[in-house]
Protein backbone atom coordinates (compact mmCIF):
# COMPACT_ATOMS: atom_id res chain seq x y z
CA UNK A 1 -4.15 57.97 -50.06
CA UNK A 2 -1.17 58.55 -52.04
CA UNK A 3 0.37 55.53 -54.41
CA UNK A 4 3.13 54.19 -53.09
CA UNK A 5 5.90 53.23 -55.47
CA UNK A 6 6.90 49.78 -56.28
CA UNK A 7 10.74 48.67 -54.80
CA UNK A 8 12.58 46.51 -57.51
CA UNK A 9 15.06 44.35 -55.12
CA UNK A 10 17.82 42.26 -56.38
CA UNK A 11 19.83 39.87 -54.58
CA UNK A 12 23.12 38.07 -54.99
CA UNK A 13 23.76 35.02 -52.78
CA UNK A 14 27.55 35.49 -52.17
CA UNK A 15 29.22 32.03 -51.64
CA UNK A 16 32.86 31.02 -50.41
CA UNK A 17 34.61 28.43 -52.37
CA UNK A 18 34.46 26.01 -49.94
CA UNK A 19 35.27 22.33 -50.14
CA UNK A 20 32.04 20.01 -50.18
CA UNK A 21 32.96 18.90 -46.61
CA UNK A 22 33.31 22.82 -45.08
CA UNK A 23 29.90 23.51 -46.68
CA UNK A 24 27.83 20.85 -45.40
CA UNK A 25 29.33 21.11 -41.82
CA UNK A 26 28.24 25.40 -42.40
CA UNK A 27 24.43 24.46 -43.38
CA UNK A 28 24.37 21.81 -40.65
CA UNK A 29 25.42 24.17 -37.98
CA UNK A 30 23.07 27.18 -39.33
CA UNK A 31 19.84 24.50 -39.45
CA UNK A 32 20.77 23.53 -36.05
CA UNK A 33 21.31 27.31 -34.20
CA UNK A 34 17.94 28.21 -36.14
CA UNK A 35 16.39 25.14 -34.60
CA UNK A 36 17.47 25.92 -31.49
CA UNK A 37 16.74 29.62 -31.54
CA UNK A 38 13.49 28.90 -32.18
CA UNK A 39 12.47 26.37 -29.96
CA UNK A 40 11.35 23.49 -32.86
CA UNK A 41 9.87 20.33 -30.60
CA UNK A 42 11.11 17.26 -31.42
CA UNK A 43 14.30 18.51 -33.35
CA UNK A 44 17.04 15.45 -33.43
CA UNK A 45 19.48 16.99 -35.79
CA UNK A 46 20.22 17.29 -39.15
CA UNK A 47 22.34 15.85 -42.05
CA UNK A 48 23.71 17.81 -45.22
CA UNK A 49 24.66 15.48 -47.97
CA UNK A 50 27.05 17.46 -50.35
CA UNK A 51 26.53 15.21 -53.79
CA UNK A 52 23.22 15.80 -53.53
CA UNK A 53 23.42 19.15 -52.83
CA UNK A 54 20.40 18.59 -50.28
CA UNK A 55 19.84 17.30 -46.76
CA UNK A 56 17.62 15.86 -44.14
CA UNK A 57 16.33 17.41 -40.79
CA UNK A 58 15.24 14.63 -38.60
CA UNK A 59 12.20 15.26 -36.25
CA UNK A 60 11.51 12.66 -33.24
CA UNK A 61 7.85 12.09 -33.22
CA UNK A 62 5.56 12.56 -29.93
């Protein structure tokens, strides 16, 4: 079996300047279409908090 050469892959996250506000409401809405598109159980919603640069998914338990 011939070697198979190794790929070298960069990538560059490309990001609008967006006010704090804009961005959060973005993630929010992309965490909630993936949840949705993929059928999580027990997904409630989620909150981005832009000072923190980090959010919260909240999961109702069963």
């Amino acid at each position: 079996m011939p070697k198979r050469k190794k790929i070298n892959l960069t990538c560059t996250e490309v990001t609008p300047d967006l006010p704090p506000e804009e961005r959060a409401r973005r993630i929010e809405r992309f965490v909630n279409t993936l949840a949705k598109a993929n059928g999580v159980k027990g997904y409630v919603g989620c909150k981005f908090f832009p000072d923190k640069d980090r959010g919260t998914v909240y999961i109702e338990e069963s």
